[in-house]
PDB file of N, CA and C in Angstrom:
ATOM      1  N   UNK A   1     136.201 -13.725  76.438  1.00  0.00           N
ATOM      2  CA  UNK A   1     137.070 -12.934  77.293  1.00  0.00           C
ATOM      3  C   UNK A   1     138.255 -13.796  77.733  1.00  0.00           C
ATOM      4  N   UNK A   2     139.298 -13.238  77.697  1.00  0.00           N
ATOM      5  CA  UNK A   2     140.868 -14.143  77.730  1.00  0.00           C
ATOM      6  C   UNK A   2     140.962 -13.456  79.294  1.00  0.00           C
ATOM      7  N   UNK A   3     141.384 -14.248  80.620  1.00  0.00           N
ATOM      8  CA  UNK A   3     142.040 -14.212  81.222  1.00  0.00           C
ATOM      9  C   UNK A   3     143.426 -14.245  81.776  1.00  0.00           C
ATOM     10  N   UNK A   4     144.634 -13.941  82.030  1.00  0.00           N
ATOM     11  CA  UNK A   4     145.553 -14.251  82.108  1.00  0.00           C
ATOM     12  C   UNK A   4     145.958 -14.750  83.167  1.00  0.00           C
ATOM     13  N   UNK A   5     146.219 -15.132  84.391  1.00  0.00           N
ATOM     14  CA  UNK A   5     147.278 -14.777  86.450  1.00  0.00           C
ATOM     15  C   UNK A   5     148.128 -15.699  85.957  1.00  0.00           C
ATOM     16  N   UNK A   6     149.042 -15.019  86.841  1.00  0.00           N
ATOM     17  CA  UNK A   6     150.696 -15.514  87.086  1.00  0.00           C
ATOM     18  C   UNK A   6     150.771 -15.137  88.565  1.00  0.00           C
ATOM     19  N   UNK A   7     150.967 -17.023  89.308  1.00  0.00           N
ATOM     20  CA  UNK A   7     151.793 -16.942  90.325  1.00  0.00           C
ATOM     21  C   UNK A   7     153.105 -17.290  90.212  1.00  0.00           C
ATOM     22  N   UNK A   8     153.616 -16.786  91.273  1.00  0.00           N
ATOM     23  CA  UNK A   8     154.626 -16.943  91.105  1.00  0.00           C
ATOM     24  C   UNK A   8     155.700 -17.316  92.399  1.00  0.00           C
ATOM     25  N   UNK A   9     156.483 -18.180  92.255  1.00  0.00           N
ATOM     26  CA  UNK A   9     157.397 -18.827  92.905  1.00  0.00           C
ATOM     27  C   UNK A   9     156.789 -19.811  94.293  1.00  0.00           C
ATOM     28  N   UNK A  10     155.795 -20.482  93.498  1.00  0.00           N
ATOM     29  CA  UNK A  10     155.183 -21.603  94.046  1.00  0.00           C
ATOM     30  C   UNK A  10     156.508 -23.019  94.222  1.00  0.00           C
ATOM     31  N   UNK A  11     156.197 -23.915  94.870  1.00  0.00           N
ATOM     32  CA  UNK A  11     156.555 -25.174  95.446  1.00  0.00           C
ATOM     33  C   UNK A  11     155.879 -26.209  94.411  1.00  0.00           C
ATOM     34  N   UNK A  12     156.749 -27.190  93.704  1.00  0.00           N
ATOM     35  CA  UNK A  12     157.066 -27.434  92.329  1.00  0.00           C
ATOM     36  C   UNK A  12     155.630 -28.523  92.892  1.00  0.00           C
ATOM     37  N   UNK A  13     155.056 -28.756  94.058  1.00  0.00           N
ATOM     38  CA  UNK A  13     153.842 -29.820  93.993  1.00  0.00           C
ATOM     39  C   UNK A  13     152.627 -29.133  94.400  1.00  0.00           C
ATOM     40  N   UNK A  14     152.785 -27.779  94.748  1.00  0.00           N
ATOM     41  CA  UNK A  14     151.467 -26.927  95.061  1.00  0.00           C
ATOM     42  C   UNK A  14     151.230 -26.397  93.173  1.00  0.00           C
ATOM     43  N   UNK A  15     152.572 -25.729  92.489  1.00  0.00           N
ATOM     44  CA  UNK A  15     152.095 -25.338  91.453  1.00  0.00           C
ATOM     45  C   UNK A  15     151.147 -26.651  90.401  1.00  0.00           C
ATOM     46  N   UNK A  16     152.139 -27.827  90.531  1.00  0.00           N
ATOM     47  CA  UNK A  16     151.264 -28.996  89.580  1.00  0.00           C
ATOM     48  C   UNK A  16     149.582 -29.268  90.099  1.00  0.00           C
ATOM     49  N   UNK A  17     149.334 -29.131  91.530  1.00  0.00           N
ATOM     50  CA  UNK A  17     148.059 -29.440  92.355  1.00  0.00           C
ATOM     51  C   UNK A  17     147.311 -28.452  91.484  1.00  0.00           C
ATOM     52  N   UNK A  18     147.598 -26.844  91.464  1.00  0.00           N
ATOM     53  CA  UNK A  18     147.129 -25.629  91.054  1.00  0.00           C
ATOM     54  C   UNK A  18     146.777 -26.200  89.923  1.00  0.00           C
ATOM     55  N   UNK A  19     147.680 -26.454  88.923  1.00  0.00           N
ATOM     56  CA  UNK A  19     147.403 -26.447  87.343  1.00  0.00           C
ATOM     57  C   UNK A  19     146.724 -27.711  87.264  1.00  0.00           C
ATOM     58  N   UNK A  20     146.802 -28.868  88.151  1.00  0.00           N
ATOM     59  CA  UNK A  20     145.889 -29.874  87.555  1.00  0.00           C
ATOM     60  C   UNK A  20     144.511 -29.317  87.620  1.00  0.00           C
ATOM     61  N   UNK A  21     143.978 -28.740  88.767  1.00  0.00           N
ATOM     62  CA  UNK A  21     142.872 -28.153  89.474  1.00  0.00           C
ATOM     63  C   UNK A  21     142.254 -27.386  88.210  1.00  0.00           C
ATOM     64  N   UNK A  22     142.809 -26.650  88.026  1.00  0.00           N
ATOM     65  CA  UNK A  22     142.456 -25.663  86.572  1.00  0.00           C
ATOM     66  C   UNK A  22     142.319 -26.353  85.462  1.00  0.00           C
ATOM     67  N   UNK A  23     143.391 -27.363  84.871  1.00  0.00           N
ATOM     68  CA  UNK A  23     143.288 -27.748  84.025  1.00  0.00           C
ATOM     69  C   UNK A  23     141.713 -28.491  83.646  1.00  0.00           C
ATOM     70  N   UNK A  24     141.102 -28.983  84.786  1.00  0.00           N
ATOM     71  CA  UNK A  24     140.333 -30.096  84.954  1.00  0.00           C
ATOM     72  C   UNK A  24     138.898 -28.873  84.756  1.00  0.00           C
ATOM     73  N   UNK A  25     139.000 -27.601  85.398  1.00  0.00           N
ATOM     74  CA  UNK A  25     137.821 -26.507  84.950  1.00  0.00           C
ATOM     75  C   UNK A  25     137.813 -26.094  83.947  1.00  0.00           C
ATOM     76  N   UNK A  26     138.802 -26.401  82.579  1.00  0.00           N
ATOM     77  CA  UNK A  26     138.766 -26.285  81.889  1.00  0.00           C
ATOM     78  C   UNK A  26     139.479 -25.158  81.004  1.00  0.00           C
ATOM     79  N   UNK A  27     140.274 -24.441  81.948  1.00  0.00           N
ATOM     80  CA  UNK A  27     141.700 -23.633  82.093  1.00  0.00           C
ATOM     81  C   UNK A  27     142.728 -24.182  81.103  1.00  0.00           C
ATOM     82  N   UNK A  28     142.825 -23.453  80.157  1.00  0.00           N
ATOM     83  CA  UNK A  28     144.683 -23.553  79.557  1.00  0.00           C
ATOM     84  C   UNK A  28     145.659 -23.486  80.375  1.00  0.00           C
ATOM     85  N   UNK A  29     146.268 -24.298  80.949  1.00  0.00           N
ATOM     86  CA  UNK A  29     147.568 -23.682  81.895  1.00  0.00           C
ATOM     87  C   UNK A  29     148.929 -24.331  81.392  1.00  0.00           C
ATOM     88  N   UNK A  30     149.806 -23.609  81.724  1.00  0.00           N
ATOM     89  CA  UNK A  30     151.141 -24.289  81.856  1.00  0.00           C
ATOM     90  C   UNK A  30     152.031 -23.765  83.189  1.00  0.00           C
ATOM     91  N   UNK A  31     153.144 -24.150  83.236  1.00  0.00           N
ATOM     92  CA  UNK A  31     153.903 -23.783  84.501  1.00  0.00           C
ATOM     93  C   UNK A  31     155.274 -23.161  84.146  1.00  0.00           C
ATOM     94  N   UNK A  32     155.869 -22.491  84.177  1.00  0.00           N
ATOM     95  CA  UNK A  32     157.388 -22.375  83.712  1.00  0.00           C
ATOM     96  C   UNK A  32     158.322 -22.046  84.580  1.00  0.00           C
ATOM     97  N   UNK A  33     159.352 -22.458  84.121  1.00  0.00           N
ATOM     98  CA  UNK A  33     160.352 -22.402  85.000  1.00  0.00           C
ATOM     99  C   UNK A  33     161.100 -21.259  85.380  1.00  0.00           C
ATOM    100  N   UNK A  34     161.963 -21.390  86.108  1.00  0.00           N
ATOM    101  CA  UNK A  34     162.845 -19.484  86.075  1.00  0.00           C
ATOM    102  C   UNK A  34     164.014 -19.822  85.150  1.00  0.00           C
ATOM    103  N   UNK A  35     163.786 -20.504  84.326  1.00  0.00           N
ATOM    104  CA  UNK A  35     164.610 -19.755  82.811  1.00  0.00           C
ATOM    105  C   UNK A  35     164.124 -20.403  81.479  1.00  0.00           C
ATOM    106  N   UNK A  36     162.379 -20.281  81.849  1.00  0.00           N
ATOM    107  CA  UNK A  36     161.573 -20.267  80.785  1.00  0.00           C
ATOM    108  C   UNK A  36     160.941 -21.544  80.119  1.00  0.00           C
ATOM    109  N   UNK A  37     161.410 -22.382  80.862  1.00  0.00           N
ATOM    110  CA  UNK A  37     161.022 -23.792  80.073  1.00  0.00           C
ATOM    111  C   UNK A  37     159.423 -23.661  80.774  1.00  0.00           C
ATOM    112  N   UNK A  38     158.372 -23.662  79.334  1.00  0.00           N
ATOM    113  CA  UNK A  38     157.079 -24.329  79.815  1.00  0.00           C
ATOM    114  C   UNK A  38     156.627 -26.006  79.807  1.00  0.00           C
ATOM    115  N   UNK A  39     155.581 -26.051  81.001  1.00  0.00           N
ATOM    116  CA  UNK A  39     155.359 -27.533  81.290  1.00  0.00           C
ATOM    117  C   UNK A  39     154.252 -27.574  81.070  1.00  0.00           C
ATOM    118  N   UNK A  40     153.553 -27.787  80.157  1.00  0.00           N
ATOM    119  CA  UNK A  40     151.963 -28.212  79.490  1.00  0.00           C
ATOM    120  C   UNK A  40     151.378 -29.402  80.840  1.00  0.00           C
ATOM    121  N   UNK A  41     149.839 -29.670  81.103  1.00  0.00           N
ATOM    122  CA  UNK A  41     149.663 -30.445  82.000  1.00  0.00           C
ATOM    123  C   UNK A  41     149.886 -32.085  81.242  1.00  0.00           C
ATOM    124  N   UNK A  42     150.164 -32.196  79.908  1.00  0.00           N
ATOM    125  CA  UNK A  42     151.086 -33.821  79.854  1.00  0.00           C
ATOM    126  C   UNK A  42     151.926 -33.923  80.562  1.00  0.00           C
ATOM    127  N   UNK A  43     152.723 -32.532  80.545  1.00  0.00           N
ATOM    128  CA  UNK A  43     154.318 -33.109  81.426  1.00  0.00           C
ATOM    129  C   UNK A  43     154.242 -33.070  82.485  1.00  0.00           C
ATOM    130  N   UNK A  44     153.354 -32.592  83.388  1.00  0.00           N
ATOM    131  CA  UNK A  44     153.185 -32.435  84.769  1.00  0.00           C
ATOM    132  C   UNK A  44     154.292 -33.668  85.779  1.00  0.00           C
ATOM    133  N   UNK A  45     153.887 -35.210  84.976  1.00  0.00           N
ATOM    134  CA  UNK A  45     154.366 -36.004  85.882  1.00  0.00           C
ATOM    135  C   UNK A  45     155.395 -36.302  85.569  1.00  0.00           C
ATOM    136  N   UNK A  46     156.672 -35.794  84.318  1.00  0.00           N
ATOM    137  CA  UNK A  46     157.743 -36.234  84.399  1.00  0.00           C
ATOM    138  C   UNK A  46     158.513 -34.581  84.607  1.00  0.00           C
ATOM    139  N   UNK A  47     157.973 -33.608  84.701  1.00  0.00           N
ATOM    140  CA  UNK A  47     158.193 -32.726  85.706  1.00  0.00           C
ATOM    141  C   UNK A  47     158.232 -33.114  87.176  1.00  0.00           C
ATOM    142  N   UNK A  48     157.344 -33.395  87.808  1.00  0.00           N
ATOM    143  CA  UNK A  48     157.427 -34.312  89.246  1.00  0.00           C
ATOM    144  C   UNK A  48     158.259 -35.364  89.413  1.00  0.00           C
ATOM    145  N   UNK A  49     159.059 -36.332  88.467  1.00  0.00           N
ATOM    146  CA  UNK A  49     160.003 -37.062  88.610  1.00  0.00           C
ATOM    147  C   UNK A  49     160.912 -36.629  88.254  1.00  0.00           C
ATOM    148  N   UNK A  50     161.008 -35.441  87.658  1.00  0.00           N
ATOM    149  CA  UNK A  50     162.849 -35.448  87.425  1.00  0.00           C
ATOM    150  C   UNK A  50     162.968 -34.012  88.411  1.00  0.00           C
ATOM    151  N   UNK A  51     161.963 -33.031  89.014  1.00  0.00           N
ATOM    152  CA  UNK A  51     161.996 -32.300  90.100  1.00  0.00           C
ATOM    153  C   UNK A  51     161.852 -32.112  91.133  1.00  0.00           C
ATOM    154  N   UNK A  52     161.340 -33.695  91.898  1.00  0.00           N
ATOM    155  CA  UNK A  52     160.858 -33.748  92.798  1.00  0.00           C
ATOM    156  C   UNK A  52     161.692 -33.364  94.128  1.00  0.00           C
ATOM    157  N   UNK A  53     163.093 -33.491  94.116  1.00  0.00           N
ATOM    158  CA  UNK A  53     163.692 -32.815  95.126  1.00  0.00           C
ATOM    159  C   UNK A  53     164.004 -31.505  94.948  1.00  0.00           C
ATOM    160  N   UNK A  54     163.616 -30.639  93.820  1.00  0.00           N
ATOM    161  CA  UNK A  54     164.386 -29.453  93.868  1.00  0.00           C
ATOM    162  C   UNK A  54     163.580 -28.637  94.135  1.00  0.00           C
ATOM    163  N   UNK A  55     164.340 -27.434  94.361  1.00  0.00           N
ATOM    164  CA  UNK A  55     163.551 -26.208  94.890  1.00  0.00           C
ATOM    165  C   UNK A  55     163.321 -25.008  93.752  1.00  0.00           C
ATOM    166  N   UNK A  56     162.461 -25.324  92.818  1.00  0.00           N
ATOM    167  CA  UNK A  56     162.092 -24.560  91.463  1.00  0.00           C
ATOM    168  C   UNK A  56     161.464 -23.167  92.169  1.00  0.00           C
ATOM    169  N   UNK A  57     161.773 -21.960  90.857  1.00  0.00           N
ATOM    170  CA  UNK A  57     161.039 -21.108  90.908  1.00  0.00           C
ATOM    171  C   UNK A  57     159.822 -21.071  90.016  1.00  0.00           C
ATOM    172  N   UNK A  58     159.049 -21.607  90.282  1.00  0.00           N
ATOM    173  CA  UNK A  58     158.129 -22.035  89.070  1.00  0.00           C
ATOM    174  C   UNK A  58     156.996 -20.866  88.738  1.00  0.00           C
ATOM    175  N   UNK A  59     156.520 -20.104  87.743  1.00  0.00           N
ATOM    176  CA  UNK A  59     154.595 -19.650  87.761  1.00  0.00           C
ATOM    177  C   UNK A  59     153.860 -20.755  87.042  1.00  0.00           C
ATOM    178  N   UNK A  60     152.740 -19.815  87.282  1.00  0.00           N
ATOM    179  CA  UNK A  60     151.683 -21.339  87.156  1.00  0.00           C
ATOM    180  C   UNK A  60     150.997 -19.950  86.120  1.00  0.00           C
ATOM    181  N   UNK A  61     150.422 -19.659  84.800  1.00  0.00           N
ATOM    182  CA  UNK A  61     149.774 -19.751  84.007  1.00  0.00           C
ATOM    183  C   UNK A  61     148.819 -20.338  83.626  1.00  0.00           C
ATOM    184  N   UNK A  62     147.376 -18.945  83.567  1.00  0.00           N
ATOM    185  CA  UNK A  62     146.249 -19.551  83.287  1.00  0.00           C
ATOM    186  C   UNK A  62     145.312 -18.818  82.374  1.00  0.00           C
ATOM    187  N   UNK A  63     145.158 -19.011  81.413  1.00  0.00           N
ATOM    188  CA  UNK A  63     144.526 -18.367  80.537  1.00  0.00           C
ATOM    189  C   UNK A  63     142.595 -18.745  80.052  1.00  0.00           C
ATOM    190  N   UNK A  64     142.095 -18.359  80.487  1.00  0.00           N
ATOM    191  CA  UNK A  64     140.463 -18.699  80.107  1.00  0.00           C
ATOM    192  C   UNK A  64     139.914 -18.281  78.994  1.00  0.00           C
TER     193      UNK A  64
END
């Protein structure tokens, strides 16, 4: 059974917390941006350094 949720317009260090959290239960996730770029949990941390001051519209994607 495939799950899908989409949140949406999370805070660019609650969404990475979210997707590490999942990732680690064993969740497919990624995060994307508001004009589509997805962030697999490799990129998580150079997502967090090159976004860390901005104010992203990010979802968090999770598929089981």
């Amino acid at each position: 059974m495939t799950r899908i949720t989409k949140l949406t317009e999370l805070a660019l260090v609650v969404a990475v917390a979210r997707a590490r959290h999942l990732d680690e239960l064993g969740w497919r996730v990624c995060i994307t941006d508001r004009i589509g770029r997805q962030f697999k949990p490799a990129d998580f941390d150079m997502l967090l350094d090159c976004y860390q001051s901005a104010s992203l519209g990010l979802s968090l994607h999770q598929a089981g």
